[in-house]
N, C-alpha and C. Protein backbone atom coordinates (compact mmCIF):
# COMPACT_ATOMS: atom_id res chain seq x y z
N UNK A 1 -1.79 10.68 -12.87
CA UNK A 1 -0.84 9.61 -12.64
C UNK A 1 -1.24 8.42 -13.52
N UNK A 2 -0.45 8.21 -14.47
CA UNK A 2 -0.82 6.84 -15.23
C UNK A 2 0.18 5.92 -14.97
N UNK A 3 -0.72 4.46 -15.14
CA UNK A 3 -0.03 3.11 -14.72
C UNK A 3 0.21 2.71 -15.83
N UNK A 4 1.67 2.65 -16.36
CA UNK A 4 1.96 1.87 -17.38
C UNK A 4 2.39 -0.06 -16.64
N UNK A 5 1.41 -0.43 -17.34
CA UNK A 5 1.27 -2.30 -16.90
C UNK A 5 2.18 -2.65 -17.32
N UNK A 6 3.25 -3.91 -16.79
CA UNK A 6 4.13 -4.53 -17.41
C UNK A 6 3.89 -6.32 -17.20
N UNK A 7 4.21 -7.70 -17.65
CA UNK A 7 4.05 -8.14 -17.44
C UNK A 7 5.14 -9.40 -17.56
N UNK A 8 5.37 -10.07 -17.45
CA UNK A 8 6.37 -11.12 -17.82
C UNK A 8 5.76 -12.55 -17.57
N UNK A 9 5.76 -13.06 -18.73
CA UNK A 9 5.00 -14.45 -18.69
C UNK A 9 5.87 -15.48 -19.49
N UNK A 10 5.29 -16.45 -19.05
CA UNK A 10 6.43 -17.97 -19.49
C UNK A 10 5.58 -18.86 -20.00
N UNK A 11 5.89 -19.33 -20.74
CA UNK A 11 5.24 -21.20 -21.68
C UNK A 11 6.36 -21.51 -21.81
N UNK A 12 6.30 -23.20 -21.48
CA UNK A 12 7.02 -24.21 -21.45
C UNK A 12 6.21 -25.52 -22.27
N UNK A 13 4.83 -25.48 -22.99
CA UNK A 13 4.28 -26.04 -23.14
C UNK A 13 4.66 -26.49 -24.52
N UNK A 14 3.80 -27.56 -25.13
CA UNK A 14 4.06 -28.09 -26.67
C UNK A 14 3.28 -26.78 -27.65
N UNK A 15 2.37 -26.33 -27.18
CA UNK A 15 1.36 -25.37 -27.90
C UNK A 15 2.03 -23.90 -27.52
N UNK A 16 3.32 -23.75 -27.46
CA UNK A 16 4.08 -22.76 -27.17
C UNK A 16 2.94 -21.36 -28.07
N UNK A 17 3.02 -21.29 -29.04
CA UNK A 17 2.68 -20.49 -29.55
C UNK A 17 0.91 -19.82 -29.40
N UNK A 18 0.44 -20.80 -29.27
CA UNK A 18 -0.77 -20.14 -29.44
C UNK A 18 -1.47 -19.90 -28.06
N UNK A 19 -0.51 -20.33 -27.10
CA UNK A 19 -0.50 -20.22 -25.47
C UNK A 19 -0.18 -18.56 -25.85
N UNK A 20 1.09 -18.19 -25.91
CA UNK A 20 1.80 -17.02 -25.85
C UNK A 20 0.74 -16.15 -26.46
N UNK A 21 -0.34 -16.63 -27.38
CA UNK A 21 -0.63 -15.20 -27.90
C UNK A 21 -2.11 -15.12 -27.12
N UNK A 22 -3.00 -16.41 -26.33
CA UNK A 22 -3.75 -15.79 -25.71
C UNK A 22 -3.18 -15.32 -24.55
N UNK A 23 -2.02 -15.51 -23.82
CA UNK A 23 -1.82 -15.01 -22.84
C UNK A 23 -1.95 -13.41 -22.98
N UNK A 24 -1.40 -12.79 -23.87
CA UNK A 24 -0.66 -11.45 -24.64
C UNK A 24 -2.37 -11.20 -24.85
N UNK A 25 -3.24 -11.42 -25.64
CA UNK A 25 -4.72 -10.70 -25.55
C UNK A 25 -4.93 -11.03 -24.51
N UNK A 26 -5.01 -11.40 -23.55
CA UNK A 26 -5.47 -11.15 -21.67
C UNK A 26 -4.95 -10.10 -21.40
N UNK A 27 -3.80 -10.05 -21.94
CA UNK A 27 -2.66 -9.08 -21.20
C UNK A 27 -3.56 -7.86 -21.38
N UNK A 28 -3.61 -7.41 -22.78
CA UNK A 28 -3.81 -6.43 -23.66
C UNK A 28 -5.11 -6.11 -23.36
N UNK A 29 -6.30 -7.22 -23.28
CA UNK A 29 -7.73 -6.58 -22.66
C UNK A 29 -7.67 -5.89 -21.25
N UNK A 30 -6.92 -6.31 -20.56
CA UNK A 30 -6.50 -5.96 -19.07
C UNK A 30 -5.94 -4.32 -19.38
N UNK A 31 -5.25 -3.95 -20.32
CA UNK A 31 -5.05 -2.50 -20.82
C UNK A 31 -3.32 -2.32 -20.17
N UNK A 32 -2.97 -3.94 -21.01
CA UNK A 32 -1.03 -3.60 -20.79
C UNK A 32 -1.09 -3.03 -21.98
N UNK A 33 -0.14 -2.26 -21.57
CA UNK A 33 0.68 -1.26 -22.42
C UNK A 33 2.23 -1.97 -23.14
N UNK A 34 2.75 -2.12 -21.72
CA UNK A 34 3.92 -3.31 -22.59
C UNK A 34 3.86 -4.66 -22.23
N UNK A 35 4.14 -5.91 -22.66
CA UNK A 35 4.46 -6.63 -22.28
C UNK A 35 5.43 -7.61 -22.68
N UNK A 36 6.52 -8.38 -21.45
CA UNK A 36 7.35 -8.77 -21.52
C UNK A 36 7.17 -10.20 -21.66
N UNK A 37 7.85 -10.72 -22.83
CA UNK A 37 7.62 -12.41 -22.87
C UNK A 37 8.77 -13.26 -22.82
N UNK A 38 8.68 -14.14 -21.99
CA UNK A 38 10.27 -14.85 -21.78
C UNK A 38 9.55 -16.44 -22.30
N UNK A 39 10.09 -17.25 -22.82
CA UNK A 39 9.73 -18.81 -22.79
C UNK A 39 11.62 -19.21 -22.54
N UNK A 40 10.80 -19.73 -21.11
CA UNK A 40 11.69 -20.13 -20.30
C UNK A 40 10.93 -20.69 -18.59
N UNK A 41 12.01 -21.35 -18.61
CA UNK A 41 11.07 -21.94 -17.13
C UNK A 41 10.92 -21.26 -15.94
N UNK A 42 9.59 -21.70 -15.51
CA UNK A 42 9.08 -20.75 -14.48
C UNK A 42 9.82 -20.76 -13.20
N UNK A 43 10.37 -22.34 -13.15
CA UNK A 43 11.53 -22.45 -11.80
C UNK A 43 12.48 -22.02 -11.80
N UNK A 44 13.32 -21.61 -12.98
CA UNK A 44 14.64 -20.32 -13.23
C UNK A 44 14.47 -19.36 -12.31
N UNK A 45 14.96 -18.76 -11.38
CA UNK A 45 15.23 -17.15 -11.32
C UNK A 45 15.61 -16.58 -11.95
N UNK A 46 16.95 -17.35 -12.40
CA UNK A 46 17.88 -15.95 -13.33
C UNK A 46 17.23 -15.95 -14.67
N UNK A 47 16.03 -14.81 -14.89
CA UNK A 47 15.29 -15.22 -16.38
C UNK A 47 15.43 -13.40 -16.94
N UNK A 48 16.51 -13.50 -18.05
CA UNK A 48 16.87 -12.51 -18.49
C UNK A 48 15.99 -11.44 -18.52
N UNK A 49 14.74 -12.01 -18.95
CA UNK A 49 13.43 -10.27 -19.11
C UNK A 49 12.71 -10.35 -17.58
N UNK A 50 12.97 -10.77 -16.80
CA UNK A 50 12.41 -10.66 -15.66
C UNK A 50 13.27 -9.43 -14.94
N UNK A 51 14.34 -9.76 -15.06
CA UNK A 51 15.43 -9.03 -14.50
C UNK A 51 15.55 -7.31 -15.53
N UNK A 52 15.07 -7.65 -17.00
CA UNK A 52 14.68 -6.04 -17.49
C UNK A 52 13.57 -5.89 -16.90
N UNK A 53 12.76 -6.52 -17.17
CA UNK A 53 11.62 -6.50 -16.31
C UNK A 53 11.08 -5.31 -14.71
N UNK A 54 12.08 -6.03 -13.95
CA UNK A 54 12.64 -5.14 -12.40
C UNK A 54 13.20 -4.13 -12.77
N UNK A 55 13.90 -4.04 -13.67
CA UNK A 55 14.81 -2.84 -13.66
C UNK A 55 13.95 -2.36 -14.25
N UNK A 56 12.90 -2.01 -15.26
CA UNK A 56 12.16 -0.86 -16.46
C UNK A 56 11.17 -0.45 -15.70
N UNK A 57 10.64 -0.81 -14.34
CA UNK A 57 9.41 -0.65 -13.65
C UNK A 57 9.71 0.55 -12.37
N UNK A 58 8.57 1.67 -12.86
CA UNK A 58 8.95 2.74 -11.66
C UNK A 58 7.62 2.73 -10.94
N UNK A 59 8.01 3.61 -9.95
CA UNK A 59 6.47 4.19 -8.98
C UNK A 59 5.84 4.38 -9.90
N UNK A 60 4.03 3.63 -9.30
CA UNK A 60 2.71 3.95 -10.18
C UNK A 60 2.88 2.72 -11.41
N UNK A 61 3.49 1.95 -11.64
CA UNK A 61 3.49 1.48 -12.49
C UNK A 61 2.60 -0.16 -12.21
N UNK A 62 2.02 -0.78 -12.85
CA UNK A 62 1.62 -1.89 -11.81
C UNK A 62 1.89 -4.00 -13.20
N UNK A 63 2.37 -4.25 -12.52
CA UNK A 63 3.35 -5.70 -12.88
C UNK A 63 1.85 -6.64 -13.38
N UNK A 64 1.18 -7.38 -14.00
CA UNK A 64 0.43 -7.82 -14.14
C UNK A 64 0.89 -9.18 -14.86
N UNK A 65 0.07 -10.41 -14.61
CA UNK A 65 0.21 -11.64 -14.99
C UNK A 65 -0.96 -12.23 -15.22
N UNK A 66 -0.65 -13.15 -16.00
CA UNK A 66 -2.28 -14.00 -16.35
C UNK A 66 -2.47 -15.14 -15.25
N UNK A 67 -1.61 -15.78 -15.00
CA UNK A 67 -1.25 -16.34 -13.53
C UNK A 67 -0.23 -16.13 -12.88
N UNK A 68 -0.47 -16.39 -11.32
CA UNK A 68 0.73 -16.21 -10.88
C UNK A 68 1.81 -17.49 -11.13
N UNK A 69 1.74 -18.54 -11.62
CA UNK A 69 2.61 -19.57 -12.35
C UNK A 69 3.45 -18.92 -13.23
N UNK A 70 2.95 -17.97 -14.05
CA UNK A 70 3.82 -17.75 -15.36
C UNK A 70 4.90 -16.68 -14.40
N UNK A 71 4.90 -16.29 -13.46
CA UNK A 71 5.67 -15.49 -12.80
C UNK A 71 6.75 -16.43 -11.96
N UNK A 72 7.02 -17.33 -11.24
CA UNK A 72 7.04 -17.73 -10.32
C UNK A 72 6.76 -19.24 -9.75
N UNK A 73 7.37 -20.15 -10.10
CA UNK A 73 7.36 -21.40 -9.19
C UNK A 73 6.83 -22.48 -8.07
N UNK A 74 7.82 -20.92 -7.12
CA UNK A 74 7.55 -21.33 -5.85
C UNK A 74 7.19 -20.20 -5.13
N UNK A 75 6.70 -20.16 -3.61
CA UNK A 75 6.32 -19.39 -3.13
C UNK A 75 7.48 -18.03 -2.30
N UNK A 76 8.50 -18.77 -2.47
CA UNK A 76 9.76 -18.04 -2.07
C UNK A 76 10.30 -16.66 -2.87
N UNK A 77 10.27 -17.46 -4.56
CA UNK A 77 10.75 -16.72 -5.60
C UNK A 77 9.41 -15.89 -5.78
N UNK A 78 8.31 -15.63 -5.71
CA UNK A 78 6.72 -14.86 -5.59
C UNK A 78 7.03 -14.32 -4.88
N UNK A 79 7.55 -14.18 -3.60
CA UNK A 79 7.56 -13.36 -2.63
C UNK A 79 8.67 -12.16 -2.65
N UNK A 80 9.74 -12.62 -3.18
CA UNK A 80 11.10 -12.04 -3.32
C UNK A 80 11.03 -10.99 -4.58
N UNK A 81 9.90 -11.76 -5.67
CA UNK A 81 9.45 -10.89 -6.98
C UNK A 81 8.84 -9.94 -6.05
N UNK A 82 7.67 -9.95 -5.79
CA UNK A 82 6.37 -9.06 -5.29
C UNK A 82 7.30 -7.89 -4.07
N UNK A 83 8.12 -8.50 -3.40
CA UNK A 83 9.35 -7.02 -2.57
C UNK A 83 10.34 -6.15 -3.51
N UNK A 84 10.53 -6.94 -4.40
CA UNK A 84 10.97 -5.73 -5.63
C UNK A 84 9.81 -4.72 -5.87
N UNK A 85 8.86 -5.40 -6.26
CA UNK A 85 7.89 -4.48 -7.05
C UNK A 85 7.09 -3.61 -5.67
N UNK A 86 6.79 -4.05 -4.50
CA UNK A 86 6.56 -3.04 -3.82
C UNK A 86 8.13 -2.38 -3.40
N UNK A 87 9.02 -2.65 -3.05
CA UNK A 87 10.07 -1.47 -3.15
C UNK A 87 10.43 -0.50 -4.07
N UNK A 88 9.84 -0.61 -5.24
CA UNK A 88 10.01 0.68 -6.33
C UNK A 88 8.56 1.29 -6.79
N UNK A 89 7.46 0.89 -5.34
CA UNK A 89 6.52 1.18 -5.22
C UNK A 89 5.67 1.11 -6.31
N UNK A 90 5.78 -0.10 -6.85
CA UNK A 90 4.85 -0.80 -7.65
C UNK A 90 3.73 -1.32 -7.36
N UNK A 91 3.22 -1.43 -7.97
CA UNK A 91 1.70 -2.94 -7.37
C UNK A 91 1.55 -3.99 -8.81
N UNK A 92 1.16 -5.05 -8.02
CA UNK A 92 0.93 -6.29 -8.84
C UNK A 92 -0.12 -6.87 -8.60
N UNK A 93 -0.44 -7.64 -9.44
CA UNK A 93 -2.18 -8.27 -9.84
C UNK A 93 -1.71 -9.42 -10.74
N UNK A 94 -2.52 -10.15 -10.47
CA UNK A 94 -2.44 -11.68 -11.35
C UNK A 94 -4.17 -11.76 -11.47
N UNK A 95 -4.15 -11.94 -13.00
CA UNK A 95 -6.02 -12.07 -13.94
C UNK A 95 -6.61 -12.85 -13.43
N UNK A 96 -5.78 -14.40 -13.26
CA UNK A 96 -6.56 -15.62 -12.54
C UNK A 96 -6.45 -15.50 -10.95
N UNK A 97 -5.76 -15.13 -10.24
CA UNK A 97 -5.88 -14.79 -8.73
C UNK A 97 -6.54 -13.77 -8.49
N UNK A 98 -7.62 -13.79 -8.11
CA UNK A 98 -7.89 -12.18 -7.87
C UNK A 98 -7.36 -11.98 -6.87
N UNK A 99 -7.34 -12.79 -5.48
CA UNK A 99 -6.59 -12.40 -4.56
C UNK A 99 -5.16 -11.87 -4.58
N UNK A 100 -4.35 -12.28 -5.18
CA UNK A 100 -2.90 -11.69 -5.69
C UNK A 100 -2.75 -10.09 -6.16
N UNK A 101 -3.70 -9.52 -5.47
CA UNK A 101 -3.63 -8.22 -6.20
C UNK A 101 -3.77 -6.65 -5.07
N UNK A 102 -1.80 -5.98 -5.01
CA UNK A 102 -1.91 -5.12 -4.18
C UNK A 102 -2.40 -3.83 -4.31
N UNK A 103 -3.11 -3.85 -5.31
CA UNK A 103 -3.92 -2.63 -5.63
C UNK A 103 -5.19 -2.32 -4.60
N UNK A 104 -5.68 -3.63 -3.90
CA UNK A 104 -6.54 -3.48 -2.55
C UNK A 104 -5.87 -4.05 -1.49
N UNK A 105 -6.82 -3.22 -0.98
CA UNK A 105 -6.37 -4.17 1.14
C UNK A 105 -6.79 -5.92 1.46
N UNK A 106 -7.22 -6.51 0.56
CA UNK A 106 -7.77 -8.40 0.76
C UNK A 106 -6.93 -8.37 0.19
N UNK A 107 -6.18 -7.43 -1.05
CA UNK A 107 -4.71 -8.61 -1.81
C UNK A 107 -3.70 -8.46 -1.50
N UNK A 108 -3.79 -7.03 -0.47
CA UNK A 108 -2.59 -7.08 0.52
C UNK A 108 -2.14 -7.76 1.63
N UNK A 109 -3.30 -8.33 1.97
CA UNK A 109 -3.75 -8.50 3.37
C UNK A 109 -3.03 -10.44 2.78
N UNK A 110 -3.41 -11.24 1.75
CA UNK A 110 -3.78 -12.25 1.33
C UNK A 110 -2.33 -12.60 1.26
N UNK A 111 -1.40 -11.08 0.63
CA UNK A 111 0.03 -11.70 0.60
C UNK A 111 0.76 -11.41 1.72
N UNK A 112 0.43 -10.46 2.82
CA UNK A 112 0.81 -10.32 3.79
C UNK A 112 0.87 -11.76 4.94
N UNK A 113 -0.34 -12.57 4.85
CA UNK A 113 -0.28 -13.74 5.38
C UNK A 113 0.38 -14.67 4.29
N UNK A 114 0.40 -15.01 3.09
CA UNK A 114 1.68 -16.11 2.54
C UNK A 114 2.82 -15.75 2.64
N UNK A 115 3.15 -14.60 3.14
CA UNK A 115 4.78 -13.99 3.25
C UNK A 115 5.06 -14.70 5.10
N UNK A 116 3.87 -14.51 5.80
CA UNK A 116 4.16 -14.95 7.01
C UNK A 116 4.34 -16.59 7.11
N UNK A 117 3.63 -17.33 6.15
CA UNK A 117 3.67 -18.61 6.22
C UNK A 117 5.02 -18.73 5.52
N UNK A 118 5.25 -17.93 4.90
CA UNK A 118 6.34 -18.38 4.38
C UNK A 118 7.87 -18.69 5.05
N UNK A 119 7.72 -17.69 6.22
CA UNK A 119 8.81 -16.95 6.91
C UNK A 119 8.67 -18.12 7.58
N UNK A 120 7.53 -18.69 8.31
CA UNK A 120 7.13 -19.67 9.25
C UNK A 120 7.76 -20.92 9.41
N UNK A 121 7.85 -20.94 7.94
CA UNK A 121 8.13 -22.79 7.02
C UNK A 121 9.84 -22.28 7.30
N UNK A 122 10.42 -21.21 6.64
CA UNK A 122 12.02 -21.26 6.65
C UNK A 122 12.22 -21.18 8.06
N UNK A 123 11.35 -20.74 9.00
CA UNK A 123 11.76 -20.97 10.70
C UNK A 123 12.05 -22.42 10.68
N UNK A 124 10.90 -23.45 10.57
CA UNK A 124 11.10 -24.30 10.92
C UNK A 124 11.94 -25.00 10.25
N UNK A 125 12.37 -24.94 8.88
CA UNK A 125 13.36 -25.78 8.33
C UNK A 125 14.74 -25.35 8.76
N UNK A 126 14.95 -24.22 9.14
CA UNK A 126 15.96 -24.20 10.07
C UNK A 126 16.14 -24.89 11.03
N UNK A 127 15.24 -24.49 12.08
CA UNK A 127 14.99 -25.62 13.12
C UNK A 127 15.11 -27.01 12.99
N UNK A 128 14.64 -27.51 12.05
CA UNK A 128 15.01 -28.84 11.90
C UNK A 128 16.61 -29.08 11.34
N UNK A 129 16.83 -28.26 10.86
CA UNK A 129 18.06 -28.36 10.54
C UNK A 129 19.52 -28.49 11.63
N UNK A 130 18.87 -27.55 12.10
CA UNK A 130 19.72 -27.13 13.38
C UNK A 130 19.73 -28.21 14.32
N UNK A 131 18.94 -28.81 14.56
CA UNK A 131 18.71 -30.09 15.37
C UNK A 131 19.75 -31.20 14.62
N UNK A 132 19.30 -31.38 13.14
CA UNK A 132 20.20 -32.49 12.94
C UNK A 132 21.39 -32.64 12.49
N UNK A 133 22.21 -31.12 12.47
CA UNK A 133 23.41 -30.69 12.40
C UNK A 133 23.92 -31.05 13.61
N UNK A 134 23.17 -31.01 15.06
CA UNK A 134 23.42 -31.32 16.37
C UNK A 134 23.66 -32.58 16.32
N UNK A 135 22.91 -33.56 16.57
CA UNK A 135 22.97 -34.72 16.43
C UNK A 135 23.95 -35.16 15.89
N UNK A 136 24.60 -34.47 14.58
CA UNK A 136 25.73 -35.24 13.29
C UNK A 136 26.78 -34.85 14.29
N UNK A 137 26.71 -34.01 14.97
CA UNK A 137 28.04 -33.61 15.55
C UNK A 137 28.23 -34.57 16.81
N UNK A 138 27.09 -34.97 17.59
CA UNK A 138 27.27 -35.72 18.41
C UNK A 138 27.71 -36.69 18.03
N UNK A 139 27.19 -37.58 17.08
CA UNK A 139 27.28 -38.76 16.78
C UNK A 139 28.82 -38.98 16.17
N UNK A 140 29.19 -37.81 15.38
CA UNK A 140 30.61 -37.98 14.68
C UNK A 140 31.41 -37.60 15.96
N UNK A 141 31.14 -36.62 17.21
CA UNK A 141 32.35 -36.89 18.22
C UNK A 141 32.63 -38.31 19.30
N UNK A 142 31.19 -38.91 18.90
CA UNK A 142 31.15 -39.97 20.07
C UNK A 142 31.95 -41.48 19.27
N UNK A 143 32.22 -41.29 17.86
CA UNK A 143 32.90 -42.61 17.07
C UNK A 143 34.09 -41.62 17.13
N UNK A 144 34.39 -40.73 17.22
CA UNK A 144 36.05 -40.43 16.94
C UNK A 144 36.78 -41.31 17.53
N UNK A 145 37.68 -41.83 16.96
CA UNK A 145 38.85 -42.78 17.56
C UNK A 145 39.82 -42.02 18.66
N UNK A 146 39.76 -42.59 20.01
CA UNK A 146 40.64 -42.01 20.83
C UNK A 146 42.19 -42.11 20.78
N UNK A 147 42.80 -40.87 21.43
CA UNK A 147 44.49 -40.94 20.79
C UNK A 147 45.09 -41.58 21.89
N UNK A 148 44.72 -42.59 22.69
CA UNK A 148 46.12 -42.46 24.01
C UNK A 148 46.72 -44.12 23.35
């Protein structure tokens, strides 16, 4: 069973170029086979080679990054990446996180709890939400102008 590595990385920086090419020898000492380069921002979702990216990646294959930044933003869009790639039974690893990496049980385990914090935080911003959607409604039925 061989792991063909894939990777997708981003610079946004002034040193665009010479960023991109140590990123690409990390890549390459790490023993990628292909890798995907987008310069484009990391807070985008819709980032054209990310999206070949998902689609070119099968079982056994494993997603690799030099950080998890060049992937990913925020912790929402990381999380939503990393359920693609374990749903087509992938695994992923980031060079500078070692923890970020589902090839063991601590980097499973590591994203298994930021997926829960994560879930945690959209509980509660609901919740808060929900509260002050309440309130707006109170407050806008209690000024309504009466009809008699």
């Amino acid at each position: 069973m061989q792991i063909d590595p894939h990777d997708l990385r981003v610079c946004t920086g002034l040193d665009r170029r010479s960023e991109l090419y140590a990123q690409v020898r990390q890549l390459r000492a790490a023993g990628c086979e292909t890798v995907f380069r987008e310069v484009a921002s990391g807070a985008k979702t819709d980032r054209a080679n990310l999206v070949q990216l998902v689609v070119q990646f099968a079982p056994d294959d494993a997603v690799i990054v030099t950080r998890l930044d060049r992937l990913a933003r925020s912790t929402r869009d990381l999380l939503n990446i990393l359920r693609e790639v374990s749903d087509k039974g992938a695994a992923f690893r980031s060079l500078a996180d070692a923890w970020a990496d589902t090839t063991t049980p601590h980097g499973r385990l590591m994203l298994t709890v930021l997926g829960g914090l994560a879930e945690f935080e959209r509980e509660l911003i609901h919740s808060r939400t929900s509260v002050g959607r309440e309130r707006a409604k109170g407050a806008a039925s209690s000024s309504a102008p009466s009809r008699n």
